[in-house]
PDB file of N, CA and C in Angstrom:
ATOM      1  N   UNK A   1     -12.813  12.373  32.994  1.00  0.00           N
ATOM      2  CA  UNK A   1     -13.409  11.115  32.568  1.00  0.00           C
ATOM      3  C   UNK A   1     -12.805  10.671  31.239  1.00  0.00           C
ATOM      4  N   UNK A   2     -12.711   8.894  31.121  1.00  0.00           N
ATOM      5  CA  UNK A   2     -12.109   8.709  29.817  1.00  0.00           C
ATOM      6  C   UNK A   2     -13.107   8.868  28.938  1.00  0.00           C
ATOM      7  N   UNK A   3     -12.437   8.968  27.912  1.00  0.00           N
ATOM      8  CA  UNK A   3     -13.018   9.299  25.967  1.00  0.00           C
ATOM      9  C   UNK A   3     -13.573   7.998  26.034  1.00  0.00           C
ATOM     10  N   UNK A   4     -14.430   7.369  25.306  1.00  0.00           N
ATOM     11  CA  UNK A   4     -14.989   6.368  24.857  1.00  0.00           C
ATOM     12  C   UNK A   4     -13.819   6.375  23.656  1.00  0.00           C
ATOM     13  N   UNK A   5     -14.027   4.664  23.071  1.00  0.00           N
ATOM     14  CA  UNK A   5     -13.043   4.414  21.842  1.00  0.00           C
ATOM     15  C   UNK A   5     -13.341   4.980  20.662  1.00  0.00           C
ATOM     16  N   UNK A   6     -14.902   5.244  20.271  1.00  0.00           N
ATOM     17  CA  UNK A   6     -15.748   5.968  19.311  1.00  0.00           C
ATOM     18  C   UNK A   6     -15.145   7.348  19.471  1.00  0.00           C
ATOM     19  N   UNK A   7     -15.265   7.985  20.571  1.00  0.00           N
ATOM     20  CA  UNK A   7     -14.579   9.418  20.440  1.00  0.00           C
ATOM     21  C   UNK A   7     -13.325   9.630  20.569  1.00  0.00           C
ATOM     22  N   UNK A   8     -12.274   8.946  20.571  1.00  0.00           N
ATOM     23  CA  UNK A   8     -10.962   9.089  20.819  1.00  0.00           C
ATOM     24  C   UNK A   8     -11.051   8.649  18.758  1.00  0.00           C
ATOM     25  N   UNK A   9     -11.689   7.663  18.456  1.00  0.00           N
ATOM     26  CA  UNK A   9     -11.645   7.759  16.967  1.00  0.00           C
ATOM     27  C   UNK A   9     -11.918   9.048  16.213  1.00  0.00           C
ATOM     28  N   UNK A  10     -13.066   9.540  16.430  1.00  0.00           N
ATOM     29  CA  UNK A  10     -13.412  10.847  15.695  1.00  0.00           C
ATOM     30  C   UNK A  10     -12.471  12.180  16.373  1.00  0.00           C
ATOM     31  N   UNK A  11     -11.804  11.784  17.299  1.00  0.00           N
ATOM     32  CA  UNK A  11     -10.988  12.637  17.739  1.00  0.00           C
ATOM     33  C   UNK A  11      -9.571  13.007  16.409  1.00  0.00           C
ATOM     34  N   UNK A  12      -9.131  11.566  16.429  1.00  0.00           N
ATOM     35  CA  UNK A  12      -8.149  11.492  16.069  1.00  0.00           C
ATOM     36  C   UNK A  12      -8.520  12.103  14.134  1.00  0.00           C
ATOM     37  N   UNK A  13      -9.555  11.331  14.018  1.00  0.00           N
ATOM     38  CA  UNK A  13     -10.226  11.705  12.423  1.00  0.00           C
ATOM     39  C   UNK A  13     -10.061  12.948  12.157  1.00  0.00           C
ATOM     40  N   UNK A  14     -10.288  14.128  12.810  1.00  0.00           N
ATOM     41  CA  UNK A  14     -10.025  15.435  13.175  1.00  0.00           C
ATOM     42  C   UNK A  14      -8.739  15.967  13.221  1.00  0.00           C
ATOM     43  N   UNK A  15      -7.767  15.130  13.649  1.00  0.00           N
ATOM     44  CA  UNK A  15      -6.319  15.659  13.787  1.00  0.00           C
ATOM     45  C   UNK A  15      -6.349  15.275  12.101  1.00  0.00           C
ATOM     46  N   UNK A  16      -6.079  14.181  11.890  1.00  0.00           N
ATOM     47  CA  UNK A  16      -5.254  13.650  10.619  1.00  0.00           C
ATOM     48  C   UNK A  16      -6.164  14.775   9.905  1.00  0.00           C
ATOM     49  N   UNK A  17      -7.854  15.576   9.410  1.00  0.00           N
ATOM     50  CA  UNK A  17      -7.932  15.825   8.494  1.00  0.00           C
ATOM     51  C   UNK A  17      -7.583  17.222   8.591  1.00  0.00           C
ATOM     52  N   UNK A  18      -7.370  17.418   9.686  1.00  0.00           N
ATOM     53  CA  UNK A  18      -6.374  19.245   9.474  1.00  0.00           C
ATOM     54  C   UNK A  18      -4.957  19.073   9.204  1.00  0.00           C
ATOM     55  N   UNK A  19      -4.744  17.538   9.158  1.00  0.00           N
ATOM     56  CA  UNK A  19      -2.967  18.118   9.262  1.00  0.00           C
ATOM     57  C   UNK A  19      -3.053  17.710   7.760  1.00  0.00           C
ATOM     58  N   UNK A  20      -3.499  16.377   6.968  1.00  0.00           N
ATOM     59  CA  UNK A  20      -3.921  16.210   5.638  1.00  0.00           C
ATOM     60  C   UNK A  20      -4.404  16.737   4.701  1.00  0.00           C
ATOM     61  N   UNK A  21      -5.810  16.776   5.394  1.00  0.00           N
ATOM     62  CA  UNK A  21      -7.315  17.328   4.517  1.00  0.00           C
ATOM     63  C   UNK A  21      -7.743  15.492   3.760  1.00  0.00           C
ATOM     64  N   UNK A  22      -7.287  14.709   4.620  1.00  0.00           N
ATOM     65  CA  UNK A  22      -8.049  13.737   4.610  1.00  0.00           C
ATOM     66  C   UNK A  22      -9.464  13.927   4.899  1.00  0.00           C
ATOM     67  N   UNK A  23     -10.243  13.029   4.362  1.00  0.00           N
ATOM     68  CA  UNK A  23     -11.288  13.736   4.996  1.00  0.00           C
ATOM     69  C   UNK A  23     -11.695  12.539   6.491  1.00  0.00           C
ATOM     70  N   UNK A  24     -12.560  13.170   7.287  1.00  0.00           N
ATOM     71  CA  UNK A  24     -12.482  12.783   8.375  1.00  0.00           C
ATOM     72  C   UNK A  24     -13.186  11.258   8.520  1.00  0.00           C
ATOM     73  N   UNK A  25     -14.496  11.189   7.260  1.00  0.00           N
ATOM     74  CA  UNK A  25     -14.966  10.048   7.849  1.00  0.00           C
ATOM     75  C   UNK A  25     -14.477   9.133   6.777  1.00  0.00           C
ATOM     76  N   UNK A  26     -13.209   9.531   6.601  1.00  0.00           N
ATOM     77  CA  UNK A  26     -12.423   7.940   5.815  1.00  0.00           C
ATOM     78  C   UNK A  26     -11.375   7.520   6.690  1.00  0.00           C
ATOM     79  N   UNK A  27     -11.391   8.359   7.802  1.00  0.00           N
ATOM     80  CA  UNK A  27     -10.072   7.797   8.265  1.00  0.00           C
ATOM     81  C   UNK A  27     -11.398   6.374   9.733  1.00  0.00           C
ATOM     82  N   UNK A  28     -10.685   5.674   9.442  1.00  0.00           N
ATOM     83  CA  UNK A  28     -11.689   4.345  10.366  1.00  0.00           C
ATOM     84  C   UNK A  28     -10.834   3.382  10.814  1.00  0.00           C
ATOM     85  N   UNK A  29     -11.242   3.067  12.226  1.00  0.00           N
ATOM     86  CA  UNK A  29     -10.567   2.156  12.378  1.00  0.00           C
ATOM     87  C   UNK A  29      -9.215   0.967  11.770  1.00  0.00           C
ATOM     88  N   UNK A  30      -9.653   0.567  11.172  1.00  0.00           N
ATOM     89  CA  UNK A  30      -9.048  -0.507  10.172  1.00  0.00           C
ATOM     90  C   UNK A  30      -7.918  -0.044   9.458  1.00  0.00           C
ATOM     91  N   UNK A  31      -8.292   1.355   9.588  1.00  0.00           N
ATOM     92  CA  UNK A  31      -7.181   1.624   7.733  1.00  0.00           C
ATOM     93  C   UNK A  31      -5.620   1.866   8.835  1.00  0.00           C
ATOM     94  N   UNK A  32      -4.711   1.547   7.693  1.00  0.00           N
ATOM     95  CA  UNK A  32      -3.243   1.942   8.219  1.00  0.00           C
ATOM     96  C   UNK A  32      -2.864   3.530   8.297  1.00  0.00           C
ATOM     97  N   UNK A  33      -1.958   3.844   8.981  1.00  0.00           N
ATOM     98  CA  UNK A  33      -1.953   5.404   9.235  1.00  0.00           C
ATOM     99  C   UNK A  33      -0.930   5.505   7.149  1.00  0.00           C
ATOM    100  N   UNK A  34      -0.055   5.022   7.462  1.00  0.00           N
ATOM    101  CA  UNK A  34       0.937   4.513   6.150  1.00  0.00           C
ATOM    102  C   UNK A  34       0.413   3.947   4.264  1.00  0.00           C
ATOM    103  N   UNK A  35      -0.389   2.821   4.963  1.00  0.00           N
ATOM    104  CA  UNK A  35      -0.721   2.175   3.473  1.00  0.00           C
ATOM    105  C   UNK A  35      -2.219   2.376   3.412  1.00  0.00           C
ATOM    106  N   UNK A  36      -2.723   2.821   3.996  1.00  0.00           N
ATOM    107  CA  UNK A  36      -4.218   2.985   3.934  1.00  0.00           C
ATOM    108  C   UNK A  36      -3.800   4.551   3.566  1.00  0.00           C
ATOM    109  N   UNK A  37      -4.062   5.389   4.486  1.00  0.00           N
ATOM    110  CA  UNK A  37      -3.682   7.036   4.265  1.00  0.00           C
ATOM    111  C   UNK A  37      -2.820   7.883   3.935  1.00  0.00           C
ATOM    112  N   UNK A  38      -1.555   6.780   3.489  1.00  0.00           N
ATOM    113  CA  UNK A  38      -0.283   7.829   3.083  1.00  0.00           C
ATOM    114  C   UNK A  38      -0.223   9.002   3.718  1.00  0.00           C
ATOM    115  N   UNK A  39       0.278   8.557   5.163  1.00  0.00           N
ATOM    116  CA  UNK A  39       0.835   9.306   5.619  1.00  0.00           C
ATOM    117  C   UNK A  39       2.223   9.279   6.282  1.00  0.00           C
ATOM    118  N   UNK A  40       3.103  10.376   5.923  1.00  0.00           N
ATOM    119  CA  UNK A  40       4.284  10.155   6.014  1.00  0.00           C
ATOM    120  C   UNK A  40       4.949  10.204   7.673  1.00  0.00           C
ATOM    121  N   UNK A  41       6.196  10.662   7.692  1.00  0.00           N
ATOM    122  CA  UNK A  41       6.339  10.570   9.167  1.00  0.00           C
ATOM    123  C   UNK A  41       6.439  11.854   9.239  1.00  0.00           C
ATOM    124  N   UNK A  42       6.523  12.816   8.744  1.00  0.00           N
ATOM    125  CA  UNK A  42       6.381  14.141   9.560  1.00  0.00           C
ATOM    126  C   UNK A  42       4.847  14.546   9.906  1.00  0.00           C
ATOM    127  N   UNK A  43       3.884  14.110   9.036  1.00  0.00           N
ATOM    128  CA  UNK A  43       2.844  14.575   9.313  1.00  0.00           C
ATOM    129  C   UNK A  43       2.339  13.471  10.288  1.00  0.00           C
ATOM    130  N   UNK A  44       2.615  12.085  10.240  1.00  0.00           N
ATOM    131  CA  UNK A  44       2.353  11.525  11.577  1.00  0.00           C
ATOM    132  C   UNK A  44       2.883  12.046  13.262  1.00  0.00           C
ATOM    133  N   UNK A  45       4.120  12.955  13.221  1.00  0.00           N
ATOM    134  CA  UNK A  45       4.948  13.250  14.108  1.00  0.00           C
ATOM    135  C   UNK A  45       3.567  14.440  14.900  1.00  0.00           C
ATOM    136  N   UNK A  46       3.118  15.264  13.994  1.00  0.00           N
ATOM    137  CA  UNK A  46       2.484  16.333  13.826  1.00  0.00           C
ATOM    138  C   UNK A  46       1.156  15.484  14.200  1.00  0.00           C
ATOM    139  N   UNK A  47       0.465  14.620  13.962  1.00  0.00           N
ATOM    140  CA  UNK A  47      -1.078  14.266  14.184  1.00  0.00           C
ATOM    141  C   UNK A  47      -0.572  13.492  15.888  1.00  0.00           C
ATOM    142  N   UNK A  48       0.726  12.788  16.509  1.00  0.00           N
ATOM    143  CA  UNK A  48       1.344  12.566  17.634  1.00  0.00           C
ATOM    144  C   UNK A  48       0.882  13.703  18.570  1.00  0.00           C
ATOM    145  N   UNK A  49       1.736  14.966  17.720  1.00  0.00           N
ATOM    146  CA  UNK A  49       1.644  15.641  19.407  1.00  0.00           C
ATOM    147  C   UNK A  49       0.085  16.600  19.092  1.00  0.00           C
ATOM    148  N   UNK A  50      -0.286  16.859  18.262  1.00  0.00           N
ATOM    149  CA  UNK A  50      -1.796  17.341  18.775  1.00  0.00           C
ATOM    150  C   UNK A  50      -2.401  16.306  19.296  1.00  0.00           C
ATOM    151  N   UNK A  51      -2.156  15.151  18.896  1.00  0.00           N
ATOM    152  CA  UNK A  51      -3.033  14.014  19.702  1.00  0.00           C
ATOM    153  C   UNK A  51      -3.086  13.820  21.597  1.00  0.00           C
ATOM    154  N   UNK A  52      -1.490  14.430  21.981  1.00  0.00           N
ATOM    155  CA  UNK A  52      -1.014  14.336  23.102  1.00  0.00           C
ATOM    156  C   UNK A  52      -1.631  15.742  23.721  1.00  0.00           C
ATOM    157  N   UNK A  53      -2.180  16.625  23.087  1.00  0.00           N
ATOM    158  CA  UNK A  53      -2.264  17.679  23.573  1.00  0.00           C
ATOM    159  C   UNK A  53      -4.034  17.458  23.794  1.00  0.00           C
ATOM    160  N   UNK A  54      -4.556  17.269  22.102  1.00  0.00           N
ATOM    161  CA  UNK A  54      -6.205  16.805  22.700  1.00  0.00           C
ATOM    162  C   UNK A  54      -6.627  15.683  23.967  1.00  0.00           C
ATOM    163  N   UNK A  55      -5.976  14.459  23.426  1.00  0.00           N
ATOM    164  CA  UNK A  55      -6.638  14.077  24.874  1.00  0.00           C
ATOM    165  C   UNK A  55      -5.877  13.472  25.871  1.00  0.00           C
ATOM    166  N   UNK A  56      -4.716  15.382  25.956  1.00  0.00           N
ATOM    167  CA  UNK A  56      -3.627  14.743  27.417  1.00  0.00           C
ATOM    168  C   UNK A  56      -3.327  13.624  27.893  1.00  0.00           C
ATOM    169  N   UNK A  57      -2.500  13.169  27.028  1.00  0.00           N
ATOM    170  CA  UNK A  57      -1.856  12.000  26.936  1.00  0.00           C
ATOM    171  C   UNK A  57      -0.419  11.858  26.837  1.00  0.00           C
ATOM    172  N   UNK A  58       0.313  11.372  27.080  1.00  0.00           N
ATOM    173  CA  UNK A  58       1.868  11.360  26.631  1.00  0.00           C
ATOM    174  C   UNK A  58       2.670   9.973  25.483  1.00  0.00           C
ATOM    175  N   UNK A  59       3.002  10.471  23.946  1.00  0.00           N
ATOM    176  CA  UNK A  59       2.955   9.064  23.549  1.00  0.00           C
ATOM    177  C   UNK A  59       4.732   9.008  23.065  1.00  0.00           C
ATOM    178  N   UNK A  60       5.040   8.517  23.380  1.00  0.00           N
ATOM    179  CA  UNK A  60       6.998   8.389  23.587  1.00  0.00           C
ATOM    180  C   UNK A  60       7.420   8.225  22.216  1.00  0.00           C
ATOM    181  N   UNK A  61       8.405   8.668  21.657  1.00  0.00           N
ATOM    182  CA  UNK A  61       8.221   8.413  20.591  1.00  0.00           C
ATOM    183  C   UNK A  61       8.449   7.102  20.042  1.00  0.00           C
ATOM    184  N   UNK A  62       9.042   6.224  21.066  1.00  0.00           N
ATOM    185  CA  UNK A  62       9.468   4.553  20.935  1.00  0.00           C
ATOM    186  C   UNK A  62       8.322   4.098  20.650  1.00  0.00           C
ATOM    187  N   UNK A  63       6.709   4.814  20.859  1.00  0.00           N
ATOM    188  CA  UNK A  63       5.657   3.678  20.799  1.00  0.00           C
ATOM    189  C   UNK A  63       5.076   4.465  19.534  1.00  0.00           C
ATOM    190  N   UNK A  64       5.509   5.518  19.032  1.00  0.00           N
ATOM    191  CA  UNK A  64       4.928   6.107  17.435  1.00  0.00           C
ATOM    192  C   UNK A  64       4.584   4.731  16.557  1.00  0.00           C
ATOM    193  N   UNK A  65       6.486   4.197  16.097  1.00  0.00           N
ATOM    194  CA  UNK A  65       6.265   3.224  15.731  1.00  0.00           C
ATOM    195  C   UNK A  65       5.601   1.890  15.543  1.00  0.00           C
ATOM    196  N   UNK A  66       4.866   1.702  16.564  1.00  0.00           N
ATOM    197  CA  UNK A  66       4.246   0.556  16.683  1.00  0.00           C
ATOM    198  C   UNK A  66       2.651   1.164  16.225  1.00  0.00           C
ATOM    199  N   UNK A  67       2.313   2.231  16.496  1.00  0.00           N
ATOM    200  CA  UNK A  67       1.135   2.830  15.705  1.00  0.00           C
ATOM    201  C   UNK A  67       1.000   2.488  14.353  1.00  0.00           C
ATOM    202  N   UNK A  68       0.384   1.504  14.070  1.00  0.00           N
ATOM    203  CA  UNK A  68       0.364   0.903  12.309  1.00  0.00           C
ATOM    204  C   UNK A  68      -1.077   1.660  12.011  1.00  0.00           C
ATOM    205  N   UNK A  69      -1.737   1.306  12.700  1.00  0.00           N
ATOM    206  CA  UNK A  69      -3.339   1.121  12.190  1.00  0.00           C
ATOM    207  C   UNK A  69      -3.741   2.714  13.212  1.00  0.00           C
ATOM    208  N   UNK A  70      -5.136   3.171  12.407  1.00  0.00           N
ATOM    209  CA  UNK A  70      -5.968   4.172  13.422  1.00  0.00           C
ATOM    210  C   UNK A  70      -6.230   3.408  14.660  1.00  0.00           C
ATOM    211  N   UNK A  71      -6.798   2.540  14.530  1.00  0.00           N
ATOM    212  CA  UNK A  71      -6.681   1.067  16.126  1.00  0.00           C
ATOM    213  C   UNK A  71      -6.035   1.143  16.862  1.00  0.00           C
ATOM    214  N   UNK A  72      -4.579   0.692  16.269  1.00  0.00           N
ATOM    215  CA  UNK A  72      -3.869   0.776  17.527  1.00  0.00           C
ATOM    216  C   UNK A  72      -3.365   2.561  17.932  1.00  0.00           C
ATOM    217  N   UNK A  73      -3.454   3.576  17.513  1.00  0.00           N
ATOM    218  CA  UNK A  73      -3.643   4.246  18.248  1.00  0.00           C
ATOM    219  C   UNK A  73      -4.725   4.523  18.926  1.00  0.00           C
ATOM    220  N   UNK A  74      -5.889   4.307  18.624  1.00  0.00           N
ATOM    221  CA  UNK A  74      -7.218   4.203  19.530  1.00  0.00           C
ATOM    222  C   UNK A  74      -6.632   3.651  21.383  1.00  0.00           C
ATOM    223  N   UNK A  75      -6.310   2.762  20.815  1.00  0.00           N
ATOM    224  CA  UNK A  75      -6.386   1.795  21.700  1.00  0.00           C
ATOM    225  C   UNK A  75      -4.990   1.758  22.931  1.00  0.00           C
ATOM    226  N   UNK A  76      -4.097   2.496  22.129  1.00  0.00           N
ATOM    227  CA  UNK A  76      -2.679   3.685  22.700  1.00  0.00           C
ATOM    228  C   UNK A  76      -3.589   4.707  23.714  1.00  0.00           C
ATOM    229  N   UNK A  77      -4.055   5.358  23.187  1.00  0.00           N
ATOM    230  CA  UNK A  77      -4.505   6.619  23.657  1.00  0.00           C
ATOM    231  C   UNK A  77      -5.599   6.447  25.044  1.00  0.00           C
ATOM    232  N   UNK A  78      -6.664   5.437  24.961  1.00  0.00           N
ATOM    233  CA  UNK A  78      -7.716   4.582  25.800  1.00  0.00           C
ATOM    234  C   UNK A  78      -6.807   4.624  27.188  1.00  0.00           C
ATOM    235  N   UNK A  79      -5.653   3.241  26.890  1.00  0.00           N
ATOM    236  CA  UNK A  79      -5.013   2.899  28.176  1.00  0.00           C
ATOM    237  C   UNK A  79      -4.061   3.925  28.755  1.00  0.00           C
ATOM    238  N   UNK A  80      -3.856   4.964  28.378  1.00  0.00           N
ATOM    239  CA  UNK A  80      -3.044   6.013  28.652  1.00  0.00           C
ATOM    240  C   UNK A  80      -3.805   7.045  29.377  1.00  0.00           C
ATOM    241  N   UNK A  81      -5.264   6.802  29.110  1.00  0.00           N
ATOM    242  CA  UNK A  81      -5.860   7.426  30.037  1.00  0.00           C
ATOM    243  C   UNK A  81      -6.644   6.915  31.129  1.00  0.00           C
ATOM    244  N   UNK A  82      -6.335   5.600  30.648  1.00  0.00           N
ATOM    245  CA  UNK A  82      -6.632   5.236  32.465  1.00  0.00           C
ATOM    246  C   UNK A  82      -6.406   4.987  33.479  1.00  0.00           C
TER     247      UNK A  82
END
């Protein structure tokens, strides 16, 4: 069954704050993975594939880039599982 968008969020909140130590309930919707959370590209590469592994998903790396916001990966991850 798919994740709801709420739990594919707190999903992801979870990756970024083990690979960071962000903490989990700052990472929200809205904020940028980059200018909101400074996060670089290796540790984005790294929050990618645990992401692909939590909620078995496959994300190419052509569409990393377009991942600006926690959103649009929300919203990456949603249609990939349906």
């Amino acid at each position: 069954m798919a994740l709801t968008n709420e739990e594919i969020l707190a999903g992801l909140a979870e990756l970024v704050n083990e690979e960071t130590g962000i903490a989990a309930d700052t990472v929200t919707a809205d904020k940028s993975f980059t200018d909101d959370l400074d996060i670089d590209s290796i540790s984005m590469m790294t929050i990618v594939v645990n992401a692909e592994s939590k909620f078995d998903v496959e994300i190419p790396d052509s569409e990393v880039e377009n991942l600006k916001t926690v959103q649009d990966a929300v919203s990456f991850i949603a249609a990939a599982q349906a």
